[in-house]
Protein backbone atom coordinates (compact mmCIF):
# COMPACT_ATOMS: atom_id res chain seq x y z
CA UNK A 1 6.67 -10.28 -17.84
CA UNK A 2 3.39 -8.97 -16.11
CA UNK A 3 1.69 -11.58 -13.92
CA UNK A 4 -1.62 -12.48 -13.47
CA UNK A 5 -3.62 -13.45 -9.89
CA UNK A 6 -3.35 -17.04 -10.35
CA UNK A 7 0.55 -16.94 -10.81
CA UNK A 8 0.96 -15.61 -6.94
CA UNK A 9 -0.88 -16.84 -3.86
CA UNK A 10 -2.15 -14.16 -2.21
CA UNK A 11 -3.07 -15.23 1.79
CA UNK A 12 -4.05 -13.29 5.01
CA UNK A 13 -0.76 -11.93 6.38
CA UNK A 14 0.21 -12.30 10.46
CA UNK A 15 2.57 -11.37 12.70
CA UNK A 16 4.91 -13.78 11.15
CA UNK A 17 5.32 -11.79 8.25
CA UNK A 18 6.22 -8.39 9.97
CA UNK A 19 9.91 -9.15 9.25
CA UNK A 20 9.63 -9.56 5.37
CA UNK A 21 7.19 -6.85 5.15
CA UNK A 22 10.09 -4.79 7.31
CA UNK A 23 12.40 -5.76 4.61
CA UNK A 24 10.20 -4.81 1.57
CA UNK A 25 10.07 -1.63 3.64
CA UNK A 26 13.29 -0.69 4.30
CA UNK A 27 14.33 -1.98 0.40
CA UNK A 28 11.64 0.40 -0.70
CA UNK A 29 13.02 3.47 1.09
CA UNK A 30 16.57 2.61 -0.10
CA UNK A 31 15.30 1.94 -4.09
CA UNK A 32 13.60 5.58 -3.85
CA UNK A 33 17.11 6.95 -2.36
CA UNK A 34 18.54 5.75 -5.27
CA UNK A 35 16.95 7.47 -7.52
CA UNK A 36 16.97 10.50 -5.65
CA UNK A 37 13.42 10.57 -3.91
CA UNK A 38 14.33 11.31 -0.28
CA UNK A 39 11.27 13.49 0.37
CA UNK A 40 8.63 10.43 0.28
CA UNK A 41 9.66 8.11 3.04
CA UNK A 42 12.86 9.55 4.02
CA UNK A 43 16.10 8.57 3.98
CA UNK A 44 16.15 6.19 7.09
CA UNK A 45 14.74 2.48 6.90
CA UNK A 46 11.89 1.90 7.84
CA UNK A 47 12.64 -0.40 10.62
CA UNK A 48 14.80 2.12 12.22
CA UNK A 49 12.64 5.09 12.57
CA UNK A 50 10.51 5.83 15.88
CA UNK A 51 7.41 3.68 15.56
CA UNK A 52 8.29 1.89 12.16
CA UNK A 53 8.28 -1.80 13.32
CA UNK A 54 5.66 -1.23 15.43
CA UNK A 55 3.18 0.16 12.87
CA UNK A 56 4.27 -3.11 11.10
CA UNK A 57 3.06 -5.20 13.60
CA UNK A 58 -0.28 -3.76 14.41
CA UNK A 59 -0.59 -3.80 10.42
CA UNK A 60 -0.24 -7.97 10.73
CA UNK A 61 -2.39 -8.04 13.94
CA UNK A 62 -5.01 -5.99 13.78
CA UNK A 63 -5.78 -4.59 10.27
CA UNK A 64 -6.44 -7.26 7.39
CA UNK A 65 -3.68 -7.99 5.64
CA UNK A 66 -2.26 -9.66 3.07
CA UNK A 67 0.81 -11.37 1.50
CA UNK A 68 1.73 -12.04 -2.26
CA UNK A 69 3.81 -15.37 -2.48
CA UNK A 70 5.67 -15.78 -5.55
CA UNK A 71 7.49 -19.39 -6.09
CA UNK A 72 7.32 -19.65 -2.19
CA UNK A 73 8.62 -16.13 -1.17
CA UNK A 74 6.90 -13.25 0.12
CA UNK A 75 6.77 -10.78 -3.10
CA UNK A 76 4.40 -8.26 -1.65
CA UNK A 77 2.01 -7.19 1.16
CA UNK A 78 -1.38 -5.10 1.28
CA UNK A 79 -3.01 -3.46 4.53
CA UNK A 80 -6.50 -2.78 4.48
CA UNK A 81 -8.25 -0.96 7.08
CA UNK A 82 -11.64 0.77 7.35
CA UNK A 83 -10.80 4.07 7.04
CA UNK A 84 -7.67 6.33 6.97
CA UNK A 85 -4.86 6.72 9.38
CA UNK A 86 -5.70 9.27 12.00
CA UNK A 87 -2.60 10.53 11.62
CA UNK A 88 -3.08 11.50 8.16
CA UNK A 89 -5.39 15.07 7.29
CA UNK A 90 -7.78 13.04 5.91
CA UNK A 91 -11.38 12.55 6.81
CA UNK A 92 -13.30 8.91 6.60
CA UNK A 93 -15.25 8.46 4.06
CA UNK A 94 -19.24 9.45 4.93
CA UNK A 95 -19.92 5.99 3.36
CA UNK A 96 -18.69 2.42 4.39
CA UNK A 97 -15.33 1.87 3.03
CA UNK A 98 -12.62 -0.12 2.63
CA UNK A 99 -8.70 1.56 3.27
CA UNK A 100 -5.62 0.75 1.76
CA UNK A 101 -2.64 1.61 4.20
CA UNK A 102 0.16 -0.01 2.90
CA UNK A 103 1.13 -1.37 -0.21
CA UNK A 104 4.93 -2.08 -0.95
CA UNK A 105 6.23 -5.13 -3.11
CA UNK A 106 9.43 -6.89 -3.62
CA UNK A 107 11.97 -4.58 -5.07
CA UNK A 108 13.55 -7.19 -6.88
CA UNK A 109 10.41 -8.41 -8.42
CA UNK A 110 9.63 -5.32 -9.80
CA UNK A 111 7.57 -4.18 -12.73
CA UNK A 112 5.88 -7.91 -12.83
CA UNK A 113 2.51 -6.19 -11.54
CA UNK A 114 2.44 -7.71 -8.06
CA UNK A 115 1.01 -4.34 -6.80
CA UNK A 116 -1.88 -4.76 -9.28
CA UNK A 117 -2.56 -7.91 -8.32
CA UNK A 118 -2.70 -7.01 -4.54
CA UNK A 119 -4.79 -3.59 -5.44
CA UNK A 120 -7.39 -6.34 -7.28
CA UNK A 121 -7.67 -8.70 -4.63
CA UNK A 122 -8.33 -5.38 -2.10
CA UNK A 123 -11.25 -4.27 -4.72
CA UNK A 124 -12.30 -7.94 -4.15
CA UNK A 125 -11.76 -8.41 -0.70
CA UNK A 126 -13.71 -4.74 -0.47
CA UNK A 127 -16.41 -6.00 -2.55
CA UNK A 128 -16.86 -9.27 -0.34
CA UNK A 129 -17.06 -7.00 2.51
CA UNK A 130 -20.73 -5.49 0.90
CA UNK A 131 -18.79 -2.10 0.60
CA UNK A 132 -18.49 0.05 -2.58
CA UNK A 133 -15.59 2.21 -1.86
CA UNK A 134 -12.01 1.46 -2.36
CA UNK A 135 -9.70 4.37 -0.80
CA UNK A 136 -6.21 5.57 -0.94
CA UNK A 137 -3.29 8.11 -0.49
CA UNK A 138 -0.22 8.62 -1.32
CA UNK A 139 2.59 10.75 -2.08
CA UNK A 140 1.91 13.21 -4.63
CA UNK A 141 5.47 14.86 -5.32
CA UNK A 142 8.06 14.12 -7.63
CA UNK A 143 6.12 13.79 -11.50
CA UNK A 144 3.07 12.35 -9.67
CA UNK A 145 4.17 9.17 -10.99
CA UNK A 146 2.45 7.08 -8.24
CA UNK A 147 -0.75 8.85 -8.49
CA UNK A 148 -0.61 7.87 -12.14
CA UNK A 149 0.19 4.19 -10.93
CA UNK A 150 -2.80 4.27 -8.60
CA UNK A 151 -5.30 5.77 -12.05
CA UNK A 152 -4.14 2.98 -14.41
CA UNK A 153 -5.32 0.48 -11.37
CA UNK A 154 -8.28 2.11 -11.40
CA UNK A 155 -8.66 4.56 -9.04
CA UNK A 156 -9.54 8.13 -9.73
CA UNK A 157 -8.02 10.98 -7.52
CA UNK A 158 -10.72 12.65 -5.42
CA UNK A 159 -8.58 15.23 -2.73
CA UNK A 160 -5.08 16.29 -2.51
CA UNK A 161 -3.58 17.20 0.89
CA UNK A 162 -0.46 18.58 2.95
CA UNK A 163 0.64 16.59 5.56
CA UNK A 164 3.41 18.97 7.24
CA UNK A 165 5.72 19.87 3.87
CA UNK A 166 4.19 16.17 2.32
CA UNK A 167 2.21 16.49 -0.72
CA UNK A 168 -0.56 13.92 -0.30
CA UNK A 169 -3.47 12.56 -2.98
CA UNK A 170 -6.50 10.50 -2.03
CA UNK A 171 -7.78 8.41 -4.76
CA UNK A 172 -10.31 6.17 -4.66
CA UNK A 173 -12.09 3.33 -6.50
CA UNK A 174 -15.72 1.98 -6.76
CA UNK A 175 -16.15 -1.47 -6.93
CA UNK A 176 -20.01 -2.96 -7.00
C-alpha cells in the first residue's frame, strides 16, 4: 500500500512533538543497526547522544516543521530550514532556497511512502515560499540506496562531500 497526500494530515510541527519525533529517531538508528548500518547515525539513540534532544527541539521551535498524522498518530516529521547546517561542509546555496534537515518516518509504517509525501509538501511549502530550490544531504555510503530514494522523489544529486570519515551527497530539486 503506497499512500497518497490526502490519506495523512500533514500540520506545522511544535515543541510538542519533539518526543515522537525523538522516538522516530531513536527507532530509526536502531532499524539501521539491524541491518547492519552503524556508520550512518551510529549506534547510540538519538536521544542519548550529546546535543540530540536538543537539536530536536530547536528543529520544532525555530525551523518550520512538519508532522505526518496517520489515523491520529504521528507517522513522520520534515524540517525545513533556509539553508544547510553549519555544521555540515556544505555551502548555501548562491540562490534563495529552501533546506531539508530532517526527514525520518515511522518505522513501523514503513514503505507506505510517508517520506514522499512529506518531500512533496516541502517542494510545496518551498514553492509557496517564491523560492525555486529544494536542497538536501544525506548519507552516501552503504549501496547509495538513500541517494537513490532522494532521485526517484525527484531530486538530482549536485555535490558529494566528507564530513570527518561520513560520506555525504547534496541533492537538490527545482520546483517553479
Amino acid at each position: 500500500m503506497t499512500l497518497n497526500a490526502h490519506d495523512l494530515r500533514i500540520r506545522p510541527g511544535g515543541p510538542a512533538d519533539a518526543p515522537a519525533v525523538l522516538g522516530m529517531l531513536d527507532a530509526a538508528v536502531a532499524w539501521m543497526n539491524a541491518r547492519g548500518n552503524t556508520e550512518q547515525w551510529g549506534t547510540t539513540p538519538y536521544s542519548r547522544i550529546p546535543g540530540g534532544t536538543e537539536r530536536v527541539q530547536r528543529y520544532t521551535t525555530e525551523n518550520a516543521s512538519y508532522i505526518a498524522e496517520l489515523d491520529g498518530t504521528t507517522a513522520g516529521a520534515l524540517v525545513l530550514d533556509t539553508g544547510p547546517s553549519p555544521q555540515m561542509p556544505i555551502a548555501p546555496a548562491e540562490v534563495p532556497e529552501r533546506y531539508v534537515r530532517l526527514l525520518v518516518t515511522d518505522r513501523e509504517r514503513a514503505g507506505l511512502g510517508i517520506g514522499s509525501v512529506l518531500l512533496d509538501h516541502a517542494a510545496e511549502e518551498t514553492r509557496r515560499a517564491g523560492v525555486d530550490l529544494l536542497r538536501v544531504d544525506c548519507w552516501a555510503g552503504g549501496g547509495g540506496e538513500l541517494v537513490a530514494y532522494y532521485e526517484r522523489n525527484g531530486f538530482t544529486a549536485t555535490e558529494s562531500f566528507l564530513s570527518g570519515a561520513w560520506p555525504g551527497q547534496v541533492l537538490a530539486r527545482r520546483v517553479h
